[in-house]
N, C-alpha and C. Protein backbone atom coordinates (compact mmCIF):
# COMPACT_ATOMS: atom_id res chain seq x y z
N UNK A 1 0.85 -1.19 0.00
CA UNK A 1 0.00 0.00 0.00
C UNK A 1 0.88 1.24 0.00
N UNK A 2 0.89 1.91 -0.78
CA UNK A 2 1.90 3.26 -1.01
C UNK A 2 0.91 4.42 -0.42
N UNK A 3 1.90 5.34 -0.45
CA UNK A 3 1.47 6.64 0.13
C UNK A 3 0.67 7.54 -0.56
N UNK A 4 -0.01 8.58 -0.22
CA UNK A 4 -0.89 9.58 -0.60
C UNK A 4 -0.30 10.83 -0.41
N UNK A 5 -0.62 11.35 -1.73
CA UNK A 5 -0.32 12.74 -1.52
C UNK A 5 -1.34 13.89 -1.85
N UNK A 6 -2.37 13.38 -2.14
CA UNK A 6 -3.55 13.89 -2.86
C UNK A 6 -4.87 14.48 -1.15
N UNK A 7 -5.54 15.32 -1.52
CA UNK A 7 -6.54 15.17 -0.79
C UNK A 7 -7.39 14.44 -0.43
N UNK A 8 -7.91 13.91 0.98
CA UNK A 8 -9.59 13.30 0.58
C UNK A 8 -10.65 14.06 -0.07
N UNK A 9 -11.13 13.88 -0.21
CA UNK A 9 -12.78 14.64 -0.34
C UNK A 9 -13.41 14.94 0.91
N UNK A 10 -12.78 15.84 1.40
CA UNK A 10 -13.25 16.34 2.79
C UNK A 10 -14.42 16.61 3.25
N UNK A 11 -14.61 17.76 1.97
CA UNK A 11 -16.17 18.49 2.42
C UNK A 11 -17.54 17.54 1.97
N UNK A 12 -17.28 16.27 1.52
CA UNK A 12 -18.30 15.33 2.19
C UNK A 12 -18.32 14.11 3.09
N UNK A 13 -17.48 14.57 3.73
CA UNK A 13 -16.90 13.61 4.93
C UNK A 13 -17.59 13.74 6.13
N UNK A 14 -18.57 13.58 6.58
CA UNK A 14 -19.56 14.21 8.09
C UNK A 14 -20.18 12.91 8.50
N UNK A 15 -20.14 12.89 9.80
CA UNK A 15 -19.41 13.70 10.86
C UNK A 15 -17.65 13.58 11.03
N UNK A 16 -16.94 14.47 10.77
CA UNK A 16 -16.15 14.38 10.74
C UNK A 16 -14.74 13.28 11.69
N UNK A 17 -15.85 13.25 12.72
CA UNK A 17 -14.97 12.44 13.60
C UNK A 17 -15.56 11.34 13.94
N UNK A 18 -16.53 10.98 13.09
CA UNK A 18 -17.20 9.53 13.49
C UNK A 18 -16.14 8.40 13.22
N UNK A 19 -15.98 7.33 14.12
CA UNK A 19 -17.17 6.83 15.39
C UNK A 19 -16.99 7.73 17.09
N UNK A 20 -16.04 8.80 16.86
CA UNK A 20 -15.62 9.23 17.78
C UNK A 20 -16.67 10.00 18.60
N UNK A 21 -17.36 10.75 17.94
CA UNK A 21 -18.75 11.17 18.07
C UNK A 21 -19.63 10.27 18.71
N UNK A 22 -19.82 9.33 18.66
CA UNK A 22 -20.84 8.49 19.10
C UNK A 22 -20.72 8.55 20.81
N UNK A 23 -19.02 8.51 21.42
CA UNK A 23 -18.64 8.28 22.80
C UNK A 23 -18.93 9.43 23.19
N UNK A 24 -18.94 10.56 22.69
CA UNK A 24 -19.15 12.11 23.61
C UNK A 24 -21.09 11.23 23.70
N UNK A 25 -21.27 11.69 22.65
CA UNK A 25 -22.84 11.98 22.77
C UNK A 25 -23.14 10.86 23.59
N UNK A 26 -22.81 9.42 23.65
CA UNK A 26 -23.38 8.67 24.86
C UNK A 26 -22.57 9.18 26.43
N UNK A 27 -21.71 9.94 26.44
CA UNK A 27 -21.29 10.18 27.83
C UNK A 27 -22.09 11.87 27.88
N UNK A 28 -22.82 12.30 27.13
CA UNK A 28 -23.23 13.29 27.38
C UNK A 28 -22.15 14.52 27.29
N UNK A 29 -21.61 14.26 26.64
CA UNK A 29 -19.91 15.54 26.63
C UNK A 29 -19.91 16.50 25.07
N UNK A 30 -19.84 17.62 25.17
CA UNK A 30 -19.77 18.73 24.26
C UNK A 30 -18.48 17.80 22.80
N UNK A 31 -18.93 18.03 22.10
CA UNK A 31 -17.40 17.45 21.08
C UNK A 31 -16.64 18.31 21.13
N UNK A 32 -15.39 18.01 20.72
CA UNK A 32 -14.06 19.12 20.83
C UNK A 32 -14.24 19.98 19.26
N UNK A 33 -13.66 21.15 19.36
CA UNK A 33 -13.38 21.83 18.64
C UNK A 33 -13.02 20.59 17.57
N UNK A 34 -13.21 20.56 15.97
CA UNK A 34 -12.79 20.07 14.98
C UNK A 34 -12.51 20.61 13.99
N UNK A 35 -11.88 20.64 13.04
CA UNK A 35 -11.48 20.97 11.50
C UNK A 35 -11.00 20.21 10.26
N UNK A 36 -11.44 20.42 8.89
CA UNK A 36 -10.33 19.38 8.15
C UNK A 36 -9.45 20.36 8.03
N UNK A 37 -8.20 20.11 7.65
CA UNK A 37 -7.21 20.49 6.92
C UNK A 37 -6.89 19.84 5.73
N UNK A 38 -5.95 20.69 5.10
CA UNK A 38 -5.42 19.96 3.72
C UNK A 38 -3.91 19.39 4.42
N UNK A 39 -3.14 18.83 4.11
CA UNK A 39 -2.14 18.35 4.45
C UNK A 39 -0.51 19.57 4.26
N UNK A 40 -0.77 20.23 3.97
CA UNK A 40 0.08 21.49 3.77
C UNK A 40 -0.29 22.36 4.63
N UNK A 41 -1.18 22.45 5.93
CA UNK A 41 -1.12 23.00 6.63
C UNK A 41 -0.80 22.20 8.67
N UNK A 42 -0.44 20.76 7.81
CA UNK A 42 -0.17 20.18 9.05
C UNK A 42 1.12 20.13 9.34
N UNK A 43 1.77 20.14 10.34
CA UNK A 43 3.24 20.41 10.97
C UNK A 43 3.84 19.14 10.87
N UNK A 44 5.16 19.12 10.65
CA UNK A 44 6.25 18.07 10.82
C UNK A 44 6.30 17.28 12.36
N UNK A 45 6.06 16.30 12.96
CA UNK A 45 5.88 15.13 12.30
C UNK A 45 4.69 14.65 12.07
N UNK A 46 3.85 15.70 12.63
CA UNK A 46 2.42 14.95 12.27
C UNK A 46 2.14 14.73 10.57
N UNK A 47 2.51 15.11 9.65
CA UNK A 47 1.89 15.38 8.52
C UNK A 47 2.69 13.87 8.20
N UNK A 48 4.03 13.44 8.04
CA UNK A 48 4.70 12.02 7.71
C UNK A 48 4.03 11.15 8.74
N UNK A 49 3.42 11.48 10.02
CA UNK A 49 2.37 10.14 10.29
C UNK A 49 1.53 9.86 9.95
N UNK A 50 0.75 10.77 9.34
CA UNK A 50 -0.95 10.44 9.25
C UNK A 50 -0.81 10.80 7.42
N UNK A 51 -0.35 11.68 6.83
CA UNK A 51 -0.46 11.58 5.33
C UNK A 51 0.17 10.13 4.62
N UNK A 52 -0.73 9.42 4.65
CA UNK A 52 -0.34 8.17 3.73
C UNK A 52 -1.52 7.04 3.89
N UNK A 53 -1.27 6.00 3.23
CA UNK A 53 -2.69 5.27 3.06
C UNK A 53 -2.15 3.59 3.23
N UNK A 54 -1.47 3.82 4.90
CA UNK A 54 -1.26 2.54 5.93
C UNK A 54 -1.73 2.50 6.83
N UNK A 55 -1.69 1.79 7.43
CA UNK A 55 -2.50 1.91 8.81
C UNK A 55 -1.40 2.36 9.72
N UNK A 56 -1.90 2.79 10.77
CA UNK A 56 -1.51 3.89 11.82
C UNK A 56 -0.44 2.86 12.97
N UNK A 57 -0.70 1.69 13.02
CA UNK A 57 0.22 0.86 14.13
C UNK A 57 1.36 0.72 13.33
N UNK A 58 1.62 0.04 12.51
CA UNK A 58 2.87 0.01 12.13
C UNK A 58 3.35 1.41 11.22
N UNK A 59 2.87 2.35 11.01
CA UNK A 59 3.40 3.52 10.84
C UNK A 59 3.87 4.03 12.21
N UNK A 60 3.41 4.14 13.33
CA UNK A 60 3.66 4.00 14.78
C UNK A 60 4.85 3.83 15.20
N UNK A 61 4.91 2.12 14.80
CA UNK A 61 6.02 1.66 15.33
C UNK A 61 7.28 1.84 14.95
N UNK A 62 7.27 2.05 13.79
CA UNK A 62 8.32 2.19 13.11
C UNK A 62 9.24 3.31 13.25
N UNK A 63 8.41 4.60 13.52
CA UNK A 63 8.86 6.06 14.15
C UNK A 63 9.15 5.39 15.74
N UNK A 64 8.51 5.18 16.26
CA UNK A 64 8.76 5.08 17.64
C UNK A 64 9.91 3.50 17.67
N UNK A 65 9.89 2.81 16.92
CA UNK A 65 10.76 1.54 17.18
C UNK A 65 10.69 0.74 18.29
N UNK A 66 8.87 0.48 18.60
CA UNK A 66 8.95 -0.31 20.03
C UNK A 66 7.58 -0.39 19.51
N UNK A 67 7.33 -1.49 20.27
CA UNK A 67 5.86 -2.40 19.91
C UNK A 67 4.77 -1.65 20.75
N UNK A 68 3.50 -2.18 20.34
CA UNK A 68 2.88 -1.16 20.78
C UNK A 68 1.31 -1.87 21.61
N UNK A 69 0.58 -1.46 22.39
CA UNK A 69 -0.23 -2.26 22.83
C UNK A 69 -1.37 -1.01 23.37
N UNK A 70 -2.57 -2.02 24.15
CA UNK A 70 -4.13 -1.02 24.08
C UNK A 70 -4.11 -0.76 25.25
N UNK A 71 -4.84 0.66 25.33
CA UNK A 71 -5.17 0.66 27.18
C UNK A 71 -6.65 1.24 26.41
N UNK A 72 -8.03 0.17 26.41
CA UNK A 72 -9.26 0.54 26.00
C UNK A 72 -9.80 1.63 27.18
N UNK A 73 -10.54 2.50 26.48
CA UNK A 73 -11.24 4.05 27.44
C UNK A 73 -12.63 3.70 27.72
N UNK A 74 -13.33 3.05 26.40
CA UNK A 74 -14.57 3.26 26.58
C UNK A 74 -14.90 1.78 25.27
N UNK A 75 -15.99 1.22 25.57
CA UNK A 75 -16.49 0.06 24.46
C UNK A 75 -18.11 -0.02 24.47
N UNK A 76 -18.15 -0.83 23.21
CA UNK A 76 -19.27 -0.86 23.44
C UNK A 76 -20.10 -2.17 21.62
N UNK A 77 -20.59 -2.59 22.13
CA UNK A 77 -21.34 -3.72 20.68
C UNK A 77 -22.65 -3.42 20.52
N UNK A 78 -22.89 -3.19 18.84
CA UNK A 78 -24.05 -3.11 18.61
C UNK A 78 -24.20 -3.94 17.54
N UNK A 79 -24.70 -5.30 17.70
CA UNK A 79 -24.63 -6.05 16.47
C UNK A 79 -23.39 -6.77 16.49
N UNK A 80 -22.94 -6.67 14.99
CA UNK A 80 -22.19 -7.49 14.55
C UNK A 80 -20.69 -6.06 14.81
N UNK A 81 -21.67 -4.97 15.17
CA UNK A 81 -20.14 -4.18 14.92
C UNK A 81 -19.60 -3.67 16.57
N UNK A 82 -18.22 -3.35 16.66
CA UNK A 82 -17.97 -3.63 17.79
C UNK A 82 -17.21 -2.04 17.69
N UNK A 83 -17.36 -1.23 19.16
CA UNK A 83 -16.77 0.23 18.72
C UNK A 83 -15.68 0.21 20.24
N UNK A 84 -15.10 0.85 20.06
CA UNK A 84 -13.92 1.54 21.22
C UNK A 84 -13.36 2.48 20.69
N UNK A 85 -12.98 3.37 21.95
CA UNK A 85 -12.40 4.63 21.93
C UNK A 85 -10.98 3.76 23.00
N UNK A 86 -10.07 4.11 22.42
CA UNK A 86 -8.39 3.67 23.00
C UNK A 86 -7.34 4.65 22.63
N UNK A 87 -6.44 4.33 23.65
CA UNK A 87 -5.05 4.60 23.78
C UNK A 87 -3.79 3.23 22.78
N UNK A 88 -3.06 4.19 22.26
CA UNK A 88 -2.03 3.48 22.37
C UNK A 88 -0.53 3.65 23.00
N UNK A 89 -0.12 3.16 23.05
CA UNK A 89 0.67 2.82 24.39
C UNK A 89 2.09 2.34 23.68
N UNK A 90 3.13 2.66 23.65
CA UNK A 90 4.59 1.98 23.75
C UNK A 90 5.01 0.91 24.71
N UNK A 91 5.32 -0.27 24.05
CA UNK A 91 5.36 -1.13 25.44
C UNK A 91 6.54 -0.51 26.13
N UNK A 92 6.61 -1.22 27.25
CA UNK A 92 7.57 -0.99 28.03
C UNK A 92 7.51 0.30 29.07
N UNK A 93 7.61 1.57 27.99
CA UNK A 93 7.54 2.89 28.90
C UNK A 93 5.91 3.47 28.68
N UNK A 94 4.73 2.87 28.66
CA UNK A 94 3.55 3.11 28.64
C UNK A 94 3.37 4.78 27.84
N UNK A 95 4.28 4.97 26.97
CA UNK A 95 4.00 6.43 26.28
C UNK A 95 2.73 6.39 25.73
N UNK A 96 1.85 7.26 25.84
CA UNK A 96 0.61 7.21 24.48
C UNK A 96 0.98 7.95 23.49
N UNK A 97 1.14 7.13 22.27
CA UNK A 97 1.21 7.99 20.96
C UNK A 97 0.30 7.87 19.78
N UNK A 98 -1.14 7.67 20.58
CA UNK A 98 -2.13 7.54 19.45
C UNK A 98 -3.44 7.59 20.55
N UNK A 99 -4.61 8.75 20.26
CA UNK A 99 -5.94 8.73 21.00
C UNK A 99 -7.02 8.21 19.59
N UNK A 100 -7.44 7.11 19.75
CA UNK A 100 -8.46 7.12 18.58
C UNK A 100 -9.67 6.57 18.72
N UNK A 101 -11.11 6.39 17.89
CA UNK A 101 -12.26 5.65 18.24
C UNK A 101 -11.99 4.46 16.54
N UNK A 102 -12.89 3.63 17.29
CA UNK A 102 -12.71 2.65 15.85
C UNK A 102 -14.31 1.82 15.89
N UNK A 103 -14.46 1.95 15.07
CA UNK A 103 -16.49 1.31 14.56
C UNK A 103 -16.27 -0.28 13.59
N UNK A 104 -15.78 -1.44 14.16
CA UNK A 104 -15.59 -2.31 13.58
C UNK A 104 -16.94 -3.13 13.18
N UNK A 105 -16.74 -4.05 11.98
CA UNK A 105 -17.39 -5.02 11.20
C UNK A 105 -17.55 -6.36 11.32
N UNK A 106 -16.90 -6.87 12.96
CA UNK A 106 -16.36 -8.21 13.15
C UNK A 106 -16.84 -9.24 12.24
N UNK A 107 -17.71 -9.18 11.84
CA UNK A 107 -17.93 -10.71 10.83
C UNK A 107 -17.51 -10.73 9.41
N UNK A 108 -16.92 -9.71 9.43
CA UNK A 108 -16.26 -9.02 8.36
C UNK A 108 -14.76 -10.12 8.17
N UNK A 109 -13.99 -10.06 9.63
CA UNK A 109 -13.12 -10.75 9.45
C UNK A 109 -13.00 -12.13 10.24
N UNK A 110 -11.75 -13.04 9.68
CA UNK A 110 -11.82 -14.58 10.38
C UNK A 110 -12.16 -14.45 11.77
N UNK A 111 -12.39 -15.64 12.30
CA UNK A 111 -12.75 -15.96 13.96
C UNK A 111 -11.84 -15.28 14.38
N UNK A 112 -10.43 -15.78 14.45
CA UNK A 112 -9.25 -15.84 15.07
C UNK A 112 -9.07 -14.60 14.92
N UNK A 113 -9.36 -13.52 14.43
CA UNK A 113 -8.69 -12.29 14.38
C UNK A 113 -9.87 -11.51 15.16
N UNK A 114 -11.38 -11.92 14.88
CA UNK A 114 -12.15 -11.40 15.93
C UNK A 114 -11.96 -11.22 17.16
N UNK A 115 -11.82 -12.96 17.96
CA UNK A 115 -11.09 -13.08 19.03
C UNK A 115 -9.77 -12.24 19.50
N UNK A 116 -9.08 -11.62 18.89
CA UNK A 116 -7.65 -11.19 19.09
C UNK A 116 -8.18 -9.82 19.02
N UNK A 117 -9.18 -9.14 18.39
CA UNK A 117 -10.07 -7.76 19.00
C UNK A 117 -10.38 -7.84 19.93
N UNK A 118 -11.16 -8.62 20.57
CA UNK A 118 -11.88 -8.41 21.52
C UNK A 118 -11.08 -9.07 23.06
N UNK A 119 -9.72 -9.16 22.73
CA UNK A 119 -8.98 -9.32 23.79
C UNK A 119 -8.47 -8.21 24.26
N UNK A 120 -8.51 -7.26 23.52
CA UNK A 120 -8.45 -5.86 24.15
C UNK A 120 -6.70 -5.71 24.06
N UNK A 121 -5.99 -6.22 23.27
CA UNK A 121 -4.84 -5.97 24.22
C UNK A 121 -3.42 -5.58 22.44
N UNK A 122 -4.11 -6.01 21.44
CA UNK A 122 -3.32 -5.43 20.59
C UNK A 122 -4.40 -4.75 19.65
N UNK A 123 -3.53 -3.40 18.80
CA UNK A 123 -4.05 -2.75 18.00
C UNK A 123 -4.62 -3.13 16.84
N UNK A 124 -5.61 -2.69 15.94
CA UNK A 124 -6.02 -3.73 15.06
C UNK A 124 -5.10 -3.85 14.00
N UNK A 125 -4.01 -2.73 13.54
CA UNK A 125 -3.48 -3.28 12.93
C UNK A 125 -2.13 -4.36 12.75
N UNK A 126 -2.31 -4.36 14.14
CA UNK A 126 -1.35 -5.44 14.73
C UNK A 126 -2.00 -6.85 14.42
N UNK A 127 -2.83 -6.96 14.45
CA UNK A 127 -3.99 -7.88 14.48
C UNK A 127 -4.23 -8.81 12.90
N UNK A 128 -4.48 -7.25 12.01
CA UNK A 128 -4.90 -7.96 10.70
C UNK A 128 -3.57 -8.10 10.18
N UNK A 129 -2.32 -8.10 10.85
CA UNK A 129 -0.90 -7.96 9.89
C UNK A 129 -0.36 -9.62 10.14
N UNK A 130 -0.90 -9.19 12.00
CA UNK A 130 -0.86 -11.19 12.63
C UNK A 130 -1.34 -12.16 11.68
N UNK A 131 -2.88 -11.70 11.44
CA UNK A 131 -3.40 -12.87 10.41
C UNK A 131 -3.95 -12.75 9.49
N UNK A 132 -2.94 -12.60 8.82
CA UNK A 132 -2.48 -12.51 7.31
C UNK A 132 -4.08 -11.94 6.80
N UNK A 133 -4.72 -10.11 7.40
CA UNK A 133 -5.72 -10.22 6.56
C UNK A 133 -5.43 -8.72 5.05
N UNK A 134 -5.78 -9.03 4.74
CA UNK A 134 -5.03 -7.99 3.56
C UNK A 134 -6.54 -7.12 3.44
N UNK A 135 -6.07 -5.75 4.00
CA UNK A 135 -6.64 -4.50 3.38
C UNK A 135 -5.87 -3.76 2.74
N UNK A 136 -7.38 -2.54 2.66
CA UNK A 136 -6.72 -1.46 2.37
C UNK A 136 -7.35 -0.19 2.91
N UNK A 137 -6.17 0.81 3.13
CA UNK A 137 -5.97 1.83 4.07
C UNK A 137 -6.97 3.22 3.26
N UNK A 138 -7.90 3.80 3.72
CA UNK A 138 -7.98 5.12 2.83
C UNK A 138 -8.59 6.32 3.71
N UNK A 139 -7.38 7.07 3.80
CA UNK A 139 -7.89 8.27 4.76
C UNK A 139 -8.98 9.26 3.70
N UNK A 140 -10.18 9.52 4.66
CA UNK A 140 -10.86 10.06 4.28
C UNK A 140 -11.02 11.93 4.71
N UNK A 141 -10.32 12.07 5.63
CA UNK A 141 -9.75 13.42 5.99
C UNK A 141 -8.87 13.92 7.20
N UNK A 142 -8.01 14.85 7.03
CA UNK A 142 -7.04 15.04 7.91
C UNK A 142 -7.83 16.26 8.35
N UNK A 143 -7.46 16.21 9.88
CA UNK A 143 -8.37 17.01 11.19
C UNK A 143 -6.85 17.75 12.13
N UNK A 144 -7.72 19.07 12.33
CA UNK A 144 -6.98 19.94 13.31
C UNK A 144 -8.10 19.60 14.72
N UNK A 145 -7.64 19.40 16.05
CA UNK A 145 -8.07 19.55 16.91
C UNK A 145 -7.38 20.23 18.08
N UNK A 146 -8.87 20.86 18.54
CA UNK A 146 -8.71 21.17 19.98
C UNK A 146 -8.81 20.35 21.28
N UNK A 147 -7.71 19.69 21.62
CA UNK A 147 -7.83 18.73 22.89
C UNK A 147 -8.70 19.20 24.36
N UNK A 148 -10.13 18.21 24.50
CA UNK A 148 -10.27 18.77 25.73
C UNK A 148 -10.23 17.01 26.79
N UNK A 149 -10.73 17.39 28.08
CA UNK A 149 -10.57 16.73 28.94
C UNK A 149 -10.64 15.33 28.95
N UNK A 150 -11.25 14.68 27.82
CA UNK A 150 -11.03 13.37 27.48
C UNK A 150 -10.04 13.06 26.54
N UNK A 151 -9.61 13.64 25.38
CA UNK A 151 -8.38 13.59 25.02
C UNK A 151 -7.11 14.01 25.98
N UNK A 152 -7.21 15.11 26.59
CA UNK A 152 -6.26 15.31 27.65
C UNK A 152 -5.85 13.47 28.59
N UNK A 153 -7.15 13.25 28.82
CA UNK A 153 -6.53 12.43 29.61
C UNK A 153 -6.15 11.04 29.06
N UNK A 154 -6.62 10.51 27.94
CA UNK A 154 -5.76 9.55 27.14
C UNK A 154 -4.62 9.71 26.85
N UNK A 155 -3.93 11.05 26.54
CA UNK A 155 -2.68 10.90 25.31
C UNK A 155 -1.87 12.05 27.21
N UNK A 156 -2.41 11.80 27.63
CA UNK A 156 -1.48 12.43 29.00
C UNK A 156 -0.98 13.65 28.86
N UNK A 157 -1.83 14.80 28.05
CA UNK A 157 -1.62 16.13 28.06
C UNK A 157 -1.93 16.82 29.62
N UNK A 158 -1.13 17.85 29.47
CA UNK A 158 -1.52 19.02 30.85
C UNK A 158 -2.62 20.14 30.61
N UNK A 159 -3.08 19.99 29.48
CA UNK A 159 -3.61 21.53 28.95
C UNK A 159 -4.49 21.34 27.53
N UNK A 160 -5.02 21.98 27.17
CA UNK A 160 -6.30 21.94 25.92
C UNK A 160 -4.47 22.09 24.58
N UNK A 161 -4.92 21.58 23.82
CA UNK A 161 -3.77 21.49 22.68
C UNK A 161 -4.46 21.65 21.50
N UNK A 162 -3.76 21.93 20.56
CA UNK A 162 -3.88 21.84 18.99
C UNK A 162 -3.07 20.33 18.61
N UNK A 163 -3.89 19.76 18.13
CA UNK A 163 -3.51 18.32 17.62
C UNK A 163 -4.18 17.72 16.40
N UNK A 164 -3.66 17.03 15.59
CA UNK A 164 -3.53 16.75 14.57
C UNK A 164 -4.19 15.25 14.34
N UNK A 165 -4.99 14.89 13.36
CA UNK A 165 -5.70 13.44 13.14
C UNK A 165 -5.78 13.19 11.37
N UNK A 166 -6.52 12.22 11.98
CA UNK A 166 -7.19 11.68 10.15
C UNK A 166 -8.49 10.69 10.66
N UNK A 167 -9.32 11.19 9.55
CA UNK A 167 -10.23 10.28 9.86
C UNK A 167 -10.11 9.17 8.49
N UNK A 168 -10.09 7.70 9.13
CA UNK A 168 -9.62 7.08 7.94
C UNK A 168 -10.54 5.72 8.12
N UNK A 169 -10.92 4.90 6.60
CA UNK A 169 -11.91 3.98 6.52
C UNK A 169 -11.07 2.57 6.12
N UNK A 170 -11.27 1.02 6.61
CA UNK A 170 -10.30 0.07 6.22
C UNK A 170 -11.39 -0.97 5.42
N UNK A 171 -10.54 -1.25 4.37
CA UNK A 171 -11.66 -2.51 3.20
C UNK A 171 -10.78 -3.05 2.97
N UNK A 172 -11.71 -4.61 2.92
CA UNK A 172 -11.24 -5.62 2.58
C UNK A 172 -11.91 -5.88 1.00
N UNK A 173 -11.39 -6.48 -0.06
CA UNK A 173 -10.82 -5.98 -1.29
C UNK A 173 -12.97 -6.75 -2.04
N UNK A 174 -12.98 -7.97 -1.21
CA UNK A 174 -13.78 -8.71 -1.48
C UNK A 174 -15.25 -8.10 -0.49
N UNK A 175 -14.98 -7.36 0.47
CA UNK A 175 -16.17 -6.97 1.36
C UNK A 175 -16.20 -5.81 1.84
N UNK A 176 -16.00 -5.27 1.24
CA UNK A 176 -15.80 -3.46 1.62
C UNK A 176 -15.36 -3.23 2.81
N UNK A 177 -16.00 -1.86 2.88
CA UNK A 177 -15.20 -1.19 4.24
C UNK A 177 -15.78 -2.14 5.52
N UNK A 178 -15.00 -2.68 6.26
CA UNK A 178 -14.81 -2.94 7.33
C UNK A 178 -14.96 -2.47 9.00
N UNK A 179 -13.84 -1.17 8.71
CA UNK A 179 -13.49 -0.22 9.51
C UNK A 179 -13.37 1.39 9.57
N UNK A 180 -14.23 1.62 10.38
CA UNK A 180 -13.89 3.58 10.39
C UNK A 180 -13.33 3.85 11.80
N UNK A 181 -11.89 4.83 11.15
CA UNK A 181 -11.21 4.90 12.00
C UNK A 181 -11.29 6.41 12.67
N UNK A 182 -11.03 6.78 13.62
CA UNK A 182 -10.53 8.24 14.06
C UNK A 182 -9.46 8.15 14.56
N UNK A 183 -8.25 8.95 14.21
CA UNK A 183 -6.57 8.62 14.90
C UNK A 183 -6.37 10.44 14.88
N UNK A 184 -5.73 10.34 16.13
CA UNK A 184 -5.35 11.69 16.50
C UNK A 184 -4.23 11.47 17.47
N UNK A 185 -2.86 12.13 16.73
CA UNK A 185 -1.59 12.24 17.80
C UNK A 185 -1.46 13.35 18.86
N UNK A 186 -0.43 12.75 19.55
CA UNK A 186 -0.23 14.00 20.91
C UNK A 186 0.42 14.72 20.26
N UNK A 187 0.59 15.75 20.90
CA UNK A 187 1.44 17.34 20.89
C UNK A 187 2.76 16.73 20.56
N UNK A 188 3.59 17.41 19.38
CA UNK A 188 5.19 17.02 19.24
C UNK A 188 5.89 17.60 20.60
N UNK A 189 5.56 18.58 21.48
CA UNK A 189 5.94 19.17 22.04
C UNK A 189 5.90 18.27 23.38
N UNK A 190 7.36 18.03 24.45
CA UNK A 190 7.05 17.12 25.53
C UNK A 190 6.75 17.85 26.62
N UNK A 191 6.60 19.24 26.60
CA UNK A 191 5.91 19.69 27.64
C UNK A 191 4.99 20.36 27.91
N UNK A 192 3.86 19.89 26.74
CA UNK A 192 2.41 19.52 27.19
C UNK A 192 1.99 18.10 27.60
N UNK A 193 2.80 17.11 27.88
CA UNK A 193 2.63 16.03 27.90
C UNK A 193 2.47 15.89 29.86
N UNK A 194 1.75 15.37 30.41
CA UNK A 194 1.36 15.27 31.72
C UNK A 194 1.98 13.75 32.23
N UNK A 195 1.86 13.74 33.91
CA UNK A 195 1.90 12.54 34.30
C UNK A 195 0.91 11.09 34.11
N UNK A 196 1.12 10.25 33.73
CA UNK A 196 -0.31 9.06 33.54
C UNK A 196 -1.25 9.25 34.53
N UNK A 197 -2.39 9.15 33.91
CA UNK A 197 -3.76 9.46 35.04
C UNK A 197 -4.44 8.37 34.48
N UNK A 198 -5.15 7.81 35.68
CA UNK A 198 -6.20 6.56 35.17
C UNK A 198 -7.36 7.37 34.91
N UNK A 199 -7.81 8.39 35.04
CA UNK A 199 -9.01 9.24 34.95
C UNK A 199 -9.42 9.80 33.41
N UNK A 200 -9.91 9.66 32.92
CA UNK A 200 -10.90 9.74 31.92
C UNK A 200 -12.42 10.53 31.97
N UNK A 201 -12.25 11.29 31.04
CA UNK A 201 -13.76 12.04 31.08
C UNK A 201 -14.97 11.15 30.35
């Protein structure tokens, strides 16, 4: 899967941050400030993480060079489709370098890789790379955000931030889209970055 350099089609992309949307409005919480951007207005390194059309874990890892694992925020099943809002996490030194929501298709993919979702404990694209499932990646728009108290407390900020996402959709070649993603990185900056809090809005 090669990279993108082109725009999505932004301005029919709504709600912009779905499935992420779904967790405010069931916790009753205001949504954060949102925006698309074009990719020429996103900052170094966010723009080489999120401009391209891979999935976000092993683009991850590869910058960071350490494996990576879930700390789930919030879940929830409706049907056949299965949603969470998560952290990702660097093993070892528990860094978060990814706040995102994800609206999965489970029957979409094999048993064995269902099961390995719903263990809560690796990313999905750790998951479909494990077993052998072949998509494909297609960001549907890159997002400026305003971090508030539930992003604050996933990605371990001190303070409301300007942060950077994509909202991106995953298909399988034979059964369409699968997956809608929301991925949004922390601040490049390490001192907006806070101490770990188990607290969540």
């Amino acid at each position: 899967m090669g990279s993108t350099t082109s725009t999505p089609g932004i301005a029919s992309v709504l709600p912009l941050i779905h499935p992420l949307d779904d967790f405010y409005k069931h916790a009753g919480l205001p949504l954060p400030f949102v925006e698309a951007v074009t990719p020429e207005r996103m900052p170094e390194p966010d723009r080489s993480l999120l401009v391209h059309a891979n999935d976000m874990t092993s683009t991850l890892i590869a910058f960071h060079k350490r494996s990576i694992h879930l700390e789930v925020l919030r879940r929830e099943t409706r049907g056949a489709y299965y949603l969470r809002a998560v952290a990702l996490l660097l093993d070892e030194v528990d860094t978060a370098v990814e706040f995102g929501a994800i609206k999965i298709e489970l029957t979409a993919l094999p048993s064995a890789a269902r099961r390995a979702i719903l263990e809560e404990r690796l990313p999905l694209g750790q998951v479909l790379k494990d077993f052998s499932v072949a998509f494909v990646s297609r960001p549907k728009a890159f997002l400026r955000i305003t971090s508030d108290s539930f992003i604050n407390g996933a990605l371990r900020l001190k303070a409301p931030s300007v942060l950077y996402g994509r909202r991106n959709t995953l298909s399988i070649e034979d059964r369409g889209a699968f997956a809608e993603i929301v991925e949004i990185l922390p601040s490049a900056d390490p001192g907006a970055r806070g101490a770990r809090s188990s607290q969540h809005a």
